[in-house]
Protein backbone atom coordinates (compact mmCIF):
# COMPACT_ATOMS: atom_id res chain seq x y z
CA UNK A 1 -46.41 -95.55 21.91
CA UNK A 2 -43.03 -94.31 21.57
CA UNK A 3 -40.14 -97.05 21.54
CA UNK A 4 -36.92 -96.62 24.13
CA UNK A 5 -34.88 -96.45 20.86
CA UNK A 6 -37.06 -93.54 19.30
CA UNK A 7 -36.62 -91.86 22.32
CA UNK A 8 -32.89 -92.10 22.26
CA UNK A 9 -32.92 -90.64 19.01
CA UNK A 10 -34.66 -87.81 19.40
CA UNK A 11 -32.84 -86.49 22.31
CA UNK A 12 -30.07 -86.85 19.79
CA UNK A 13 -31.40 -84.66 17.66
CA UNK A 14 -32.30 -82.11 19.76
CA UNK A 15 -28.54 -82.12 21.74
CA UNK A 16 -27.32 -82.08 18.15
CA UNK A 17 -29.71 -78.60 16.97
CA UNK A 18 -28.39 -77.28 20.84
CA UNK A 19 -24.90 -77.48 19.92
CA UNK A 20 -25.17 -76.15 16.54
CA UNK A 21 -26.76 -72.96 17.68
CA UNK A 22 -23.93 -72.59 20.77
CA UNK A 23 -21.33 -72.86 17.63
CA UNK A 24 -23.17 -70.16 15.19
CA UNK A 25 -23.97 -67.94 18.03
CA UNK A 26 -20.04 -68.26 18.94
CA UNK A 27 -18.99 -67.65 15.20
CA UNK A 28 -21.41 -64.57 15.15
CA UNK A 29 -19.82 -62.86 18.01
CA UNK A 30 -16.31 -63.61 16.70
CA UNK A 31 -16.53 -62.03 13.80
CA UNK A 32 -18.84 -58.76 15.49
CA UNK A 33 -15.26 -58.14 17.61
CA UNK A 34 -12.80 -57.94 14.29
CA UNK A 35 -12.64 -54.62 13.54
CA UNK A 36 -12.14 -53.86 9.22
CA UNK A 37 -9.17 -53.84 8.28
CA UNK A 38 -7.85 -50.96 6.43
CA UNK A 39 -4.92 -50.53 4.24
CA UNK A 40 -2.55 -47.52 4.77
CA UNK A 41 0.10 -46.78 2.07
CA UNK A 42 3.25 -44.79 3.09
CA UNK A 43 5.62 -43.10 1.17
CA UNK A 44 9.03 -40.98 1.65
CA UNK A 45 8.34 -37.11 1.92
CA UNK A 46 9.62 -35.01 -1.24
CA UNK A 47 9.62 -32.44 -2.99
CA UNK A 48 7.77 -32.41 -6.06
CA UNK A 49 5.18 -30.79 -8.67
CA UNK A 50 2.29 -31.83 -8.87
CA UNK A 51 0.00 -31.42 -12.33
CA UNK A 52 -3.52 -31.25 -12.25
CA UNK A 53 -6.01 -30.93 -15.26
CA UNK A 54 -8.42 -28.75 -15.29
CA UNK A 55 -11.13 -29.27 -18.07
CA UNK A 56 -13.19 -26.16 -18.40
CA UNK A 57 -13.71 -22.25 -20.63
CA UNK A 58 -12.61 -19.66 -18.65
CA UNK A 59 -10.12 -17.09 -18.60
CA UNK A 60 -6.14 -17.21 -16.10
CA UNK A 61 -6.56 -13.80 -13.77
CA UNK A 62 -3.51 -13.29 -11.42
CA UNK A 63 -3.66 -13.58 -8.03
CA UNK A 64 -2.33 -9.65 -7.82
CA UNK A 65 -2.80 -7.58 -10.64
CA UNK A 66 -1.59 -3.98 -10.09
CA UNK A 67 -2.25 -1.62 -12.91
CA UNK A 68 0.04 1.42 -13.83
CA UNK A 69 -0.52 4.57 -15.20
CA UNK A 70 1.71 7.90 -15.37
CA UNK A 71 0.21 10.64 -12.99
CA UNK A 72 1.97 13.31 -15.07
CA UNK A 73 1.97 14.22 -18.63
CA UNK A 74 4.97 14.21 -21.30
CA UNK A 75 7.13 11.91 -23.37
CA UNK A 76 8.19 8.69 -23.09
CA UNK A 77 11.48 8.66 -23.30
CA UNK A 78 12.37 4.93 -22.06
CA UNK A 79 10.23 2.04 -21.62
CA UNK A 80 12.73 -1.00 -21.59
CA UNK A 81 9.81 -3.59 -21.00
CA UNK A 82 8.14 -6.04 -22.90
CA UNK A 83 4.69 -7.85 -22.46
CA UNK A 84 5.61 -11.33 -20.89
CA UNK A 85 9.09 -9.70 -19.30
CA UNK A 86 9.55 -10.51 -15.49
CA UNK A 87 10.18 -7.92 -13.79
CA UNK A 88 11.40 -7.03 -9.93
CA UNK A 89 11.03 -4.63 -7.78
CA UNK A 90 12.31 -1.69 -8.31
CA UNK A 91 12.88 -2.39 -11.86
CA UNK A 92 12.27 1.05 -14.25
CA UNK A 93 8.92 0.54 -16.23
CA UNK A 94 8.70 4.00 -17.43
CA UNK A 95 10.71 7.14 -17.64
CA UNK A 96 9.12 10.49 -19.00
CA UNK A 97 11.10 13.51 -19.86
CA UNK A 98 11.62 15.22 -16.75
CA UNK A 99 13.21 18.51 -18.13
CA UNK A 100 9.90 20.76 -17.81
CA UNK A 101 9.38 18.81 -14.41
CA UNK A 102 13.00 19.43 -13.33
CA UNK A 103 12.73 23.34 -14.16
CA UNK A 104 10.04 23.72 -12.32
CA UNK A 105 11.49 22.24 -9.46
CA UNK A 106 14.50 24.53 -9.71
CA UNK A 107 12.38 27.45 -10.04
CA UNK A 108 10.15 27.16 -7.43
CA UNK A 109 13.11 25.72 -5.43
CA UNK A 110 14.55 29.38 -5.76
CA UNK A 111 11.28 31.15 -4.81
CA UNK A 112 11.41 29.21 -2.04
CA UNK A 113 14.73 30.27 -1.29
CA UNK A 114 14.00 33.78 -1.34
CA UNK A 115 10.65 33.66 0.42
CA UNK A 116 12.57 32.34 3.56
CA UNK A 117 15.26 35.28 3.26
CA UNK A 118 12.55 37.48 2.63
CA UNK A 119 10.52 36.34 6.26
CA UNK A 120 14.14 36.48 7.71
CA UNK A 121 14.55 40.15 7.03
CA UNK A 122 10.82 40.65 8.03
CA UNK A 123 11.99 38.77 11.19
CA UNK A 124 14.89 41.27 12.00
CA UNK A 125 12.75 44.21 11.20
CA UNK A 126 10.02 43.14 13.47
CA UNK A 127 12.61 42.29 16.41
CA UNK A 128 14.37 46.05 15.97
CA UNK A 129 10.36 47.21 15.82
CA UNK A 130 9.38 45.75 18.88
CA UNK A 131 12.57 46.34 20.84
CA UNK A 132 11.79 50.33 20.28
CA UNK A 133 8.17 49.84 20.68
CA UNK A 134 8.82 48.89 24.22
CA UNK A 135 11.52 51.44 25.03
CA UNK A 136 9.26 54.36 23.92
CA UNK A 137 6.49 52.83 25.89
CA UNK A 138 8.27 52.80 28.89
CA UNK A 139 9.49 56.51 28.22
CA UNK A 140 5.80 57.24 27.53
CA UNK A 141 4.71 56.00 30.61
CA UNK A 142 7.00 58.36 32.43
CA UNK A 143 5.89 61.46 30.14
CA UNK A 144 9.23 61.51 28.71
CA UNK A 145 7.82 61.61 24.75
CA UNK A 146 5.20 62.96 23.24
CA UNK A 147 2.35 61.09 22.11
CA UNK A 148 2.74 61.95 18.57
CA UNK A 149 6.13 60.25 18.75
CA UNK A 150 4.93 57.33 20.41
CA UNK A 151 2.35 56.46 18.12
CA UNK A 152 5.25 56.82 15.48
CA UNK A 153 6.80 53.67 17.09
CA UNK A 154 3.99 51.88 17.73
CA UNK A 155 2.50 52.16 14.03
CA UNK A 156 5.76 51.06 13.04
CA UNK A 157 5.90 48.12 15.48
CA UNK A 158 2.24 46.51 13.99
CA UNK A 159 3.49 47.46 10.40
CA UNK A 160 6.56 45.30 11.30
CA UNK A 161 3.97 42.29 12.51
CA UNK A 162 2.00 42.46 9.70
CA UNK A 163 5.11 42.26 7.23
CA UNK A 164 6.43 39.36 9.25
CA UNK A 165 3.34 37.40 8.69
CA UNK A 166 2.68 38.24 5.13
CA UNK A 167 6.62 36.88 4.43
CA UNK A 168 5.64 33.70 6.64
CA UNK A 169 2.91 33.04 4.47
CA UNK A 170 4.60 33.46 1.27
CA UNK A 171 7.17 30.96 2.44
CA UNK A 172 4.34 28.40 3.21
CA UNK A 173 2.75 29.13 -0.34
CA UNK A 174 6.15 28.79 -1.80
CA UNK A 175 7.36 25.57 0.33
CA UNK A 176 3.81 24.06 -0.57
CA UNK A 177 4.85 24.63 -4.56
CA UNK A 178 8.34 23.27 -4.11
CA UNK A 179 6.85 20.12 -2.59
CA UNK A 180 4.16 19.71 -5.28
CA UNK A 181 6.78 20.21 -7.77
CA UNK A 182 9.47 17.86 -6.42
CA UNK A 183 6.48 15.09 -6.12
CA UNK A 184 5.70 15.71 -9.80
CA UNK A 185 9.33 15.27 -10.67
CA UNK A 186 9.77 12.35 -8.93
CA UNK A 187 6.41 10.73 -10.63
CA UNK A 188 8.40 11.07 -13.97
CA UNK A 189 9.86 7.83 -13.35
CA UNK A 190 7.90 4.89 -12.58
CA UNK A 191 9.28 1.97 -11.37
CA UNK A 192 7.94 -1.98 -10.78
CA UNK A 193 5.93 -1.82 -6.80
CA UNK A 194 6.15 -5.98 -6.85
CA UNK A 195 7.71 -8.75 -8.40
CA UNK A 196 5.92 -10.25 -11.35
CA UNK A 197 5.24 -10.31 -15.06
CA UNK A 198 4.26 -7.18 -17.66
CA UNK A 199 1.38 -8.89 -18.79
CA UNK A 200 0.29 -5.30 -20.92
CA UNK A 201 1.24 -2.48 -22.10
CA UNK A 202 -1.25 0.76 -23.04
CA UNK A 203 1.51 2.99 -24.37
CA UNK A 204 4.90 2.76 -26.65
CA UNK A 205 7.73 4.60 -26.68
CA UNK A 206 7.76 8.17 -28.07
CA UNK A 207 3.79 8.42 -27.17
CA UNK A 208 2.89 11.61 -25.61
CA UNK A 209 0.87 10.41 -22.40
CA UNK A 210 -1.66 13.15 -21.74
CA UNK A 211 -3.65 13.17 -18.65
CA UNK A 212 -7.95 12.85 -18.77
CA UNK A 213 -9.60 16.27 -19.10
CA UNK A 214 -10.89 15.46 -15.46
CA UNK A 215 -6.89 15.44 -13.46
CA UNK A 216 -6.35 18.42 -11.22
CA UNK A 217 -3.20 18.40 -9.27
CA UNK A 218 -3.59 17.46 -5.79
CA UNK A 219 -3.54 20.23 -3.03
């Protein structure tokens, strides 16, 4: 049989494991509300480069890469570049002789010339045409010519349209020849599109650049 004093103690012990647990159980909830701290570092904005390494075989491509090649055939006559040499836009890459270029644009510039004094006349000559076209027909209407006569006028008046279109034409042809002529001219010199860096070159200086077996001039 259990002793007042044994009694005593144990409800000692047992408020003592009761108290304990209120305390851990207090602790454990604490801590579950702290959130982790975490460390920020800060640092004035500037301007600067930054390096990074790059361990690896491989080959440097540009971001743009625009190659370059004459569209006509001749001489070079300047190429003031270098591989490596920056270049802007704008700046001259490569100049080939012009002079066959720049006769041909004079010559067809002339045909062109003449082709639209040629339609001009064939303009007048169809205007006096058709002016005596329709005078004759009115006269023929009222008997006043013959019909042999008439038809004189009128043969005249469709030769004068058919002239008139023939010179129109043969200014078109010839306008079409100036233009292709003045384009080839102008593709004698070739000039940097962007700003970058001549990173090759395929001819040199006094090379004759001939064009592939396969060019036709554009129509």
């Amino acid at each position: 049989m259990a002793t007042p004093k044994s009694k005593k103690r144990r409800k000692i012990i047992i408020f003592a494991v009761i108290g304990l647990a209120l305390v851990a159980m207090t602790l454990v909830a604490i801590f579950k509300k702290r959130e982790p701290v975490i460390t920020v570092q800060t640092e004035k904005v500037t301007r600067r480069n930054l390096t990074e390494l790059v361990v690896a075989n491989g080959r440097i491509q540009p971001v743009i890469q625009v190659v370059i090649s004459p569209e006509v055939a001749g001489e070079i006559v300047a190429l003031p570049v270098k591989e490596g040499n920056r270049v802007k836009k704008g700046d001259l890459l490569v100049q080939i002789k012009p002079d066959n270029y720049r006769a041909s644009r004079n010559s067809a510039e002339a045909n062109y010339k003449s082709t639209l004094a040629g339609k001009t006349v064939a303009q007048a000559e169809l205007e006096k045409a058709e002016a005596e076209y329709k005078r004759n027909l009115e006269l023929f209407h009222n008997k006043l010519v013959s019909d042999s006569i008439f038809l004189d006028f009128k043969t005249a008046f469709d030769v004068a349209k058919l002239r008139y279109e023939s010179a129109a034409h043969q200014a078109d042809q010839a306008r079409f020849v100036l233009d292709k002529a003045m384009d080839d001219l102008s593709k004698t010199t070739i000039v940097s599109p962007i700003d970058g860096t001549v990173t090759r070159l395929k001819s040199q200086l006094g090379e004759c650049w001939a064009l592939p077996s396969t060019w036709a001039p554009k129509s």
